[in-house]
N, C-alpha and C. Protein backbone atom coordinates (compact mmCIF):
# COMPACT_ATOMS: atom_id res chain seq x y z
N UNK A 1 -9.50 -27.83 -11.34
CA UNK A 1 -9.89 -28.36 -12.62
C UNK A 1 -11.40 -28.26 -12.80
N UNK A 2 -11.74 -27.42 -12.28
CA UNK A 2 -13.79 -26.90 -12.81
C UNK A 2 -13.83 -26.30 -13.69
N UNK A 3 -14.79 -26.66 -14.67
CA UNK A 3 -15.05 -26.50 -15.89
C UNK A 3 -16.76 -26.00 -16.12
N UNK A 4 -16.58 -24.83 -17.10
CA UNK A 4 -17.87 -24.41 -16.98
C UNK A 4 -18.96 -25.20 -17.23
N UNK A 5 -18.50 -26.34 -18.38
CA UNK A 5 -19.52 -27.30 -18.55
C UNK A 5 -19.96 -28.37 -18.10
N UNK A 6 -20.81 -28.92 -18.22
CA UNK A 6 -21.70 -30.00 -17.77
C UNK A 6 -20.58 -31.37 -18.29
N UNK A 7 -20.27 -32.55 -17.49
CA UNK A 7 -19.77 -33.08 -17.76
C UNK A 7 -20.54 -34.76 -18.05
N UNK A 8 -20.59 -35.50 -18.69
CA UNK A 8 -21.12 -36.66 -19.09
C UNK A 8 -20.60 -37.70 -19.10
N UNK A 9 -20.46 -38.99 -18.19
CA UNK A 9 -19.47 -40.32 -18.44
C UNK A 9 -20.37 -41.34 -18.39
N UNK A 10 -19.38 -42.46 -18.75
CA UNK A 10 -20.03 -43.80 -18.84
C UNK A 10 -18.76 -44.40 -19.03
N UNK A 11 -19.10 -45.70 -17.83
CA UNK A 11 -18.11 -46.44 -17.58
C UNK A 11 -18.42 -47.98 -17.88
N UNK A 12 -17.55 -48.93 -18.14
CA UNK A 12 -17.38 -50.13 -19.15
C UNK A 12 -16.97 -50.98 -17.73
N UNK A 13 -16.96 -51.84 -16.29
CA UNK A 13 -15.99 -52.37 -15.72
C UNK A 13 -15.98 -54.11 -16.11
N UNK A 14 -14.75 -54.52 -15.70
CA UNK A 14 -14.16 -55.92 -16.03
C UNK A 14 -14.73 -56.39 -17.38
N UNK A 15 -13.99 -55.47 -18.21
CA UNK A 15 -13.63 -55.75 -19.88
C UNK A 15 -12.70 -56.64 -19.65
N UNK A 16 -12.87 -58.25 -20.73
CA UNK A 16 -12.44 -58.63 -20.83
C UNK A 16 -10.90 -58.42 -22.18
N UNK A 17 -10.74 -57.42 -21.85
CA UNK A 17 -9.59 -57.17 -22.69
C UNK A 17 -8.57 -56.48 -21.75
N UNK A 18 -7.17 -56.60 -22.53
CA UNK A 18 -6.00 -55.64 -21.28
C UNK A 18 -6.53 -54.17 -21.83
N UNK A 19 -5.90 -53.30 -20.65
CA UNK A 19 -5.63 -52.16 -21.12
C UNK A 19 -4.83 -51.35 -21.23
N UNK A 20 -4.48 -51.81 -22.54
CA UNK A 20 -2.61 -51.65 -22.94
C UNK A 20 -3.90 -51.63 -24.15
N UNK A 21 -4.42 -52.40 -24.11
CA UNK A 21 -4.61 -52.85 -25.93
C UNK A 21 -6.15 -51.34 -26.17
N UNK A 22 -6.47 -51.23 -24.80
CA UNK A 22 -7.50 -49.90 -25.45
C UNK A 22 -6.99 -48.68 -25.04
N UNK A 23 -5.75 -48.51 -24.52
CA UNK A 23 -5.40 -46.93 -24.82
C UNK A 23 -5.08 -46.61 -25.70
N UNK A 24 -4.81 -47.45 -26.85
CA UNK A 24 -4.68 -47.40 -28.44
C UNK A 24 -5.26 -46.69 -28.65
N UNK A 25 -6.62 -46.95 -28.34
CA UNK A 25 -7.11 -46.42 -29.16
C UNK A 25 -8.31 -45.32 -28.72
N UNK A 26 -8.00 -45.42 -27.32
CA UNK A 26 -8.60 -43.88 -26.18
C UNK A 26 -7.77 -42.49 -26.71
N UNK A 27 -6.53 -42.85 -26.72
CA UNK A 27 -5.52 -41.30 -27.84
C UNK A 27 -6.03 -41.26 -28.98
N UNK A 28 -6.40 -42.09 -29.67
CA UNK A 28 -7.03 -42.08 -30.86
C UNK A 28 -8.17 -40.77 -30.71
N UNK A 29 -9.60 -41.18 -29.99
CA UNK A 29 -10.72 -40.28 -30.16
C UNK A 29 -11.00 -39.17 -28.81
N UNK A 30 -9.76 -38.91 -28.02
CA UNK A 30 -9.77 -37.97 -26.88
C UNK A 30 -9.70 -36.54 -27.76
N UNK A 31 -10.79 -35.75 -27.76
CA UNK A 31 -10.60 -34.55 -28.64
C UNK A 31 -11.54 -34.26 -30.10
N UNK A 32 -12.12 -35.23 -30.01
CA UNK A 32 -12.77 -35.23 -31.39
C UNK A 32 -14.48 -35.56 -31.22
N UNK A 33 -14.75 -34.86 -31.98
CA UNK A 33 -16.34 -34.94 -31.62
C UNK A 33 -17.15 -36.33 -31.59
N UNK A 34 -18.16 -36.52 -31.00
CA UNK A 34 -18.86 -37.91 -31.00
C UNK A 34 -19.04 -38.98 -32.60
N UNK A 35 -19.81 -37.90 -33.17
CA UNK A 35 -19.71 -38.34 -34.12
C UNK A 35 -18.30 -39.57 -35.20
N UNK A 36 -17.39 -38.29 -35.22
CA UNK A 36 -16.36 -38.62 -35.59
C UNK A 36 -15.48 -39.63 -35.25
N UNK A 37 -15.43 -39.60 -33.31
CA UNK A 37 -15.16 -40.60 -32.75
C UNK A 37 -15.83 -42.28 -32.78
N UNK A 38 -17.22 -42.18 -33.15
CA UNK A 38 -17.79 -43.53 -33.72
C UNK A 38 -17.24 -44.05 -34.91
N UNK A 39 -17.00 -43.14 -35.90
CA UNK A 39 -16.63 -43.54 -37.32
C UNK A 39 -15.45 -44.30 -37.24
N UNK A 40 -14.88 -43.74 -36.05
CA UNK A 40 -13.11 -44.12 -36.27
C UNK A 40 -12.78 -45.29 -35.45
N UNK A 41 -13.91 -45.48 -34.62
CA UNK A 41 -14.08 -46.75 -33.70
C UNK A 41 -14.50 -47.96 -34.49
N UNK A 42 -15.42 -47.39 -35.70
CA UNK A 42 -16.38 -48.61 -36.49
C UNK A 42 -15.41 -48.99 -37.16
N UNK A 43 -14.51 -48.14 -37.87
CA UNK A 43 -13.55 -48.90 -38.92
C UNK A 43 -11.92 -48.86 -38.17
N UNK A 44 -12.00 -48.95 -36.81
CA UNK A 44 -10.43 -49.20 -36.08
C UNK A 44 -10.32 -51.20 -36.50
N UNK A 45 -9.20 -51.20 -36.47
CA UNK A 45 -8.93 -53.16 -37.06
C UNK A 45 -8.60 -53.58 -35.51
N UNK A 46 -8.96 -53.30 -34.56
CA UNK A 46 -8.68 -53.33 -33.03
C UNK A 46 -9.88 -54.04 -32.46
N UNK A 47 -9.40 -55.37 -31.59
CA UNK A 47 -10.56 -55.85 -31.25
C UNK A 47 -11.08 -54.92 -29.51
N UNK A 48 -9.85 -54.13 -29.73
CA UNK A 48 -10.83 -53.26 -28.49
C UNK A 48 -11.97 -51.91 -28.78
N UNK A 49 -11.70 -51.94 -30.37
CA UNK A 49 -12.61 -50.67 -31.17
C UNK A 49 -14.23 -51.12 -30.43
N UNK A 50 -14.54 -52.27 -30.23
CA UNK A 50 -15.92 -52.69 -30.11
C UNK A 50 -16.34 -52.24 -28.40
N UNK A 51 -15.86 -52.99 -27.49
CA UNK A 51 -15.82 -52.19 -26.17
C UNK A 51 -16.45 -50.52 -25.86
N UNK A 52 -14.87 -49.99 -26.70
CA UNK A 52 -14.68 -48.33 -26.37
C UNK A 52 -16.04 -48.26 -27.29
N UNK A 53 -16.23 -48.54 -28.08
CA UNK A 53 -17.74 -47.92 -28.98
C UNK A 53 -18.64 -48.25 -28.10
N UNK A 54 -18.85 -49.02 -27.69
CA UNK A 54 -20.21 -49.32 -26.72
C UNK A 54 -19.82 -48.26 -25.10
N UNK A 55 -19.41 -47.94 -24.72
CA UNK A 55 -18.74 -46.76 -23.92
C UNK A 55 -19.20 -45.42 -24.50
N UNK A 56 -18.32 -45.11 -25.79
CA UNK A 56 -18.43 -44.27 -25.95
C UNK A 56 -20.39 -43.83 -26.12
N UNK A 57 -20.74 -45.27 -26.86
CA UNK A 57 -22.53 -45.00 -27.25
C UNK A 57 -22.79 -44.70 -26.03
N UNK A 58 -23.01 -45.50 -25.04
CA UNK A 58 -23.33 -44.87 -23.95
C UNK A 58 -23.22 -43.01 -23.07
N UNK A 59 -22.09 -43.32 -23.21
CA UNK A 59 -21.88 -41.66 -22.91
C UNK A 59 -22.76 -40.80 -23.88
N UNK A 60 -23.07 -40.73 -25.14
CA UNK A 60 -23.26 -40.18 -25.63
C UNK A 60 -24.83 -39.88 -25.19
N UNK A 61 -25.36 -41.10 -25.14
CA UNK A 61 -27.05 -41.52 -24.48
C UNK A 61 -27.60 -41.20 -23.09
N UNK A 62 -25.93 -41.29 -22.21
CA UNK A 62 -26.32 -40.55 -21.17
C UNK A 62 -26.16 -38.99 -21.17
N UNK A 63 -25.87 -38.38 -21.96
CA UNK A 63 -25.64 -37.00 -22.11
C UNK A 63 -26.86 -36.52 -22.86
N UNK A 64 -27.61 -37.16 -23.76
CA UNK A 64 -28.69 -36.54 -24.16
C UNK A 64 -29.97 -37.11 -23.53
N UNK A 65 -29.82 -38.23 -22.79
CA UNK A 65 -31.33 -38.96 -21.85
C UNK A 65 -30.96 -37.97 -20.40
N UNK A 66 -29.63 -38.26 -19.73
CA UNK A 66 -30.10 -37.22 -18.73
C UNK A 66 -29.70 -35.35 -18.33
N UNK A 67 -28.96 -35.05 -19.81
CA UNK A 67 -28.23 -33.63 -19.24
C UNK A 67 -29.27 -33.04 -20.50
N UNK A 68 -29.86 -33.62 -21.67
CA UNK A 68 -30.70 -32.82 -22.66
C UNK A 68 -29.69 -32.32 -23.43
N UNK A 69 -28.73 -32.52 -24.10
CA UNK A 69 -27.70 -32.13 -24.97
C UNK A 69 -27.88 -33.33 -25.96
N UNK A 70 -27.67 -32.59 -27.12
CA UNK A 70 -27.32 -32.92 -28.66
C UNK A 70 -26.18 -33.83 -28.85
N UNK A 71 -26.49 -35.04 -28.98
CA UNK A 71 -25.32 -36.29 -29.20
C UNK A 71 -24.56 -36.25 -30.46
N UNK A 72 -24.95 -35.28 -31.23
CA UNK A 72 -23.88 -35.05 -32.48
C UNK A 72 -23.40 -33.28 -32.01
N UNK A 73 -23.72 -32.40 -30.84
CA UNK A 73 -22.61 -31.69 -30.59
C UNK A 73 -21.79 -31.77 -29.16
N UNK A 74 -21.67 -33.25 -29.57
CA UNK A 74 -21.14 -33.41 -28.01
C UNK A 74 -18.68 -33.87 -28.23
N UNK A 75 -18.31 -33.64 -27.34
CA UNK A 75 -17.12 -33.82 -27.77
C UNK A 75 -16.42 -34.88 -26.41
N UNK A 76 -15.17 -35.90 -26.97
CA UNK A 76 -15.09 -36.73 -26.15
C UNK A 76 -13.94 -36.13 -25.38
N UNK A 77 -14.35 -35.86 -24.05
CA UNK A 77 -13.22 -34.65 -23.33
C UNK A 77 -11.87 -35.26 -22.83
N UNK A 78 -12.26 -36.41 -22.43
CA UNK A 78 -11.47 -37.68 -21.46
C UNK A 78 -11.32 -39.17 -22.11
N UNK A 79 -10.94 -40.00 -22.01
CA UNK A 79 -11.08 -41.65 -22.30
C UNK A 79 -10.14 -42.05 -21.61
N UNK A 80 -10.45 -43.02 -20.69
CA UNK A 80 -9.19 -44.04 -20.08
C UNK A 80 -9.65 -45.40 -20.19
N UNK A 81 -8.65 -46.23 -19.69
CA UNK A 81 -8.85 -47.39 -19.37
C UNK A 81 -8.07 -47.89 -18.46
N UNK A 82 -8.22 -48.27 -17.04
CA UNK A 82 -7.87 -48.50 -15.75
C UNK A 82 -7.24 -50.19 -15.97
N UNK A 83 -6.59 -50.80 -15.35
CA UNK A 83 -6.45 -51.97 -14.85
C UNK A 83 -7.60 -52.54 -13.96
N UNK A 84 -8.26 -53.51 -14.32
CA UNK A 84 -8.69 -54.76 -13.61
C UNK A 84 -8.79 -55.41 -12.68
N UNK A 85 -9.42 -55.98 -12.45
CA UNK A 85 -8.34 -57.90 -11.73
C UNK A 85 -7.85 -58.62 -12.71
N UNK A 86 -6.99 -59.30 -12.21
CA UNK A 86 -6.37 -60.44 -13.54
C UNK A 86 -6.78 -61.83 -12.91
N UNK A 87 -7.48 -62.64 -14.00
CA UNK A 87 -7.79 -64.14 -13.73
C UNK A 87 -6.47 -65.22 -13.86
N UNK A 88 -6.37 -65.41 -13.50
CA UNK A 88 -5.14 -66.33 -13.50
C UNK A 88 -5.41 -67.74 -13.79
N UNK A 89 -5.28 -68.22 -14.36
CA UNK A 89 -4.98 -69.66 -14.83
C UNK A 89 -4.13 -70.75 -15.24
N UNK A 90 -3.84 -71.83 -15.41
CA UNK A 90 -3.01 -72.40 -15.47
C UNK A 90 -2.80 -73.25 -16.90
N UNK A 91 -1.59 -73.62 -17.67
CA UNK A 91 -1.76 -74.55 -18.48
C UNK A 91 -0.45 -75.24 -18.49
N UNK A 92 -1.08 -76.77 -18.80
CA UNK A 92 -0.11 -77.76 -18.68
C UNK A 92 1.04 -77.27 -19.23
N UNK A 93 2.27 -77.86 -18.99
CA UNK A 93 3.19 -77.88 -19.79
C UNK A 93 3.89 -79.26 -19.59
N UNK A 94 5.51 -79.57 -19.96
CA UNK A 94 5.56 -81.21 -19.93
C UNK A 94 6.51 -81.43 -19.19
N UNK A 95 6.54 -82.60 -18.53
CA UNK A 95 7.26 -82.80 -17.24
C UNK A 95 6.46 -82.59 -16.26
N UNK A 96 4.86 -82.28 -15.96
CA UNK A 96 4.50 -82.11 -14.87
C UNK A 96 4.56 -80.65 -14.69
N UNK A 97 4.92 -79.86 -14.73
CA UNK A 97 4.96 -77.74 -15.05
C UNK A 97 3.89 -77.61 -15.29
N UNK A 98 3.95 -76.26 -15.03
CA UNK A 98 2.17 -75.69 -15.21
C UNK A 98 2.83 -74.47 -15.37
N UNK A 99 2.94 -73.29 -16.31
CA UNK A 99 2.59 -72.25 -16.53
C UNK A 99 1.54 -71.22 -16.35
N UNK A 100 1.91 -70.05 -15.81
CA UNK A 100 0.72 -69.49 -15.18
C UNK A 100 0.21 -68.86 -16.79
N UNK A 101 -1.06 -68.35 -17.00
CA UNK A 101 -1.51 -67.43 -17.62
C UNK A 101 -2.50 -66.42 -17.12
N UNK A 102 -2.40 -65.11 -17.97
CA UNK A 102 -2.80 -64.12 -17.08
C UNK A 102 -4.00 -63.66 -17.89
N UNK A 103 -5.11 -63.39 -17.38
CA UNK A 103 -5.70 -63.23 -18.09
C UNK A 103 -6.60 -61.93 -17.90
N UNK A 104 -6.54 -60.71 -18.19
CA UNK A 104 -6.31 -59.33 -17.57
C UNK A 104 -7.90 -58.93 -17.90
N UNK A 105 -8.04 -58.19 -17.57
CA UNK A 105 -9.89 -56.70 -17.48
C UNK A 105 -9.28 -55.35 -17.15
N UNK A 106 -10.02 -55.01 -17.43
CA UNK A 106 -9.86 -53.49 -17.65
C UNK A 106 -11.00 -53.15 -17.39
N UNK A 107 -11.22 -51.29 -17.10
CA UNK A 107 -12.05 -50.65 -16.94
C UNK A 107 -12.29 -49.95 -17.25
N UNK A 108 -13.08 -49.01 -18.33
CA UNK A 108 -13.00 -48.51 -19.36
C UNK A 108 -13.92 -47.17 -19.35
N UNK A 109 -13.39 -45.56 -19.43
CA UNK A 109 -14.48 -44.84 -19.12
C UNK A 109 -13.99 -43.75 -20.28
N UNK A 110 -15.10 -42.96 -20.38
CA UNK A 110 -15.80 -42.23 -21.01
C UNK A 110 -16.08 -41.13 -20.68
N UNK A 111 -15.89 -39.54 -20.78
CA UNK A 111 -16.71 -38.17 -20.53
C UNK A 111 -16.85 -37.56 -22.14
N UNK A 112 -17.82 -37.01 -21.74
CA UNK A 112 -18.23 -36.35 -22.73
C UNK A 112 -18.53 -34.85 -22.37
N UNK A 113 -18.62 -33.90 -23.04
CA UNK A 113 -18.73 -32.65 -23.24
C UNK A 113 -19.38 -32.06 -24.03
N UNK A 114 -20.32 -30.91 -23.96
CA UNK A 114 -21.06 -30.24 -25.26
C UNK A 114 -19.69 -29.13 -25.91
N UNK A 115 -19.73 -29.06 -26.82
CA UNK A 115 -18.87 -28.31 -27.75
C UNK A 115 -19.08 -26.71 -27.18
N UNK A 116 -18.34 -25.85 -27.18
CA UNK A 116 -18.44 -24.53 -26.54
C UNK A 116 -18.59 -23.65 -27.58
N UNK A 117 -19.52 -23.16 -28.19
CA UNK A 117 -19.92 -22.10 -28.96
C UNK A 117 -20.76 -21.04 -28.63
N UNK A 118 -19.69 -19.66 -28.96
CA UNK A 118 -20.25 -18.86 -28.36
C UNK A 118 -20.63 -17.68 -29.36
């Protein structure tokens, strides 16, 4: 899996969100240029749109602060979001019970790519 180009990531760890709820929206902008991929992050109704945007900004910042590539011809090659640790906690219930609650993170990454024009 080597690729002629230069590759660019940035990684997000112990997001407090699951990640169930941001591969939503990682299929969403896997394939689509930076640009485009912000737009669709700014107006996603997903409270994980905010996360993946700060990810994705990043990638984009590390691709033009350290590889010298153009952050509007850059394309998002990859997006995942890994499992966590889960915090676990407890809440009353009646009779003396306690219900567990789970309370999940994720890990959230980013590559980026310059567009191939030849």
């Amino acid at each position: 899996m080597t690729t002629s180009t230069k590759e660019t990531r940035a990684t997000a760890k112990y997001v407090r969100i699951s990640a169930s709820k941001v591969r939503q929206l990682t299929t969403l902008i896997v394939g689509q240029s930076v640009p485009d991929a912000v737009t669709m992050l700014r107006f996603a109704d997903k409270g994980a749109a905010e996360p993946l945007l700060k990810v994705l900004q990043s990638a984009a910042a590390n691709a033009e602060n350290n590889d010298g590539y153009d952050p509007d011809e850059l394309v998002v090659a990859r997006a995942w979001a890994d499992e966590g640790p889960t915090m676990r906690r407890f809440m009353p219930r009646a009779q003396g019970r306690a219900y567990r609650i789970r309370k999940r993170t994720s890990h959230i990454t980013v590559v980026v790519t310059p567009t191939e024009e030849d």
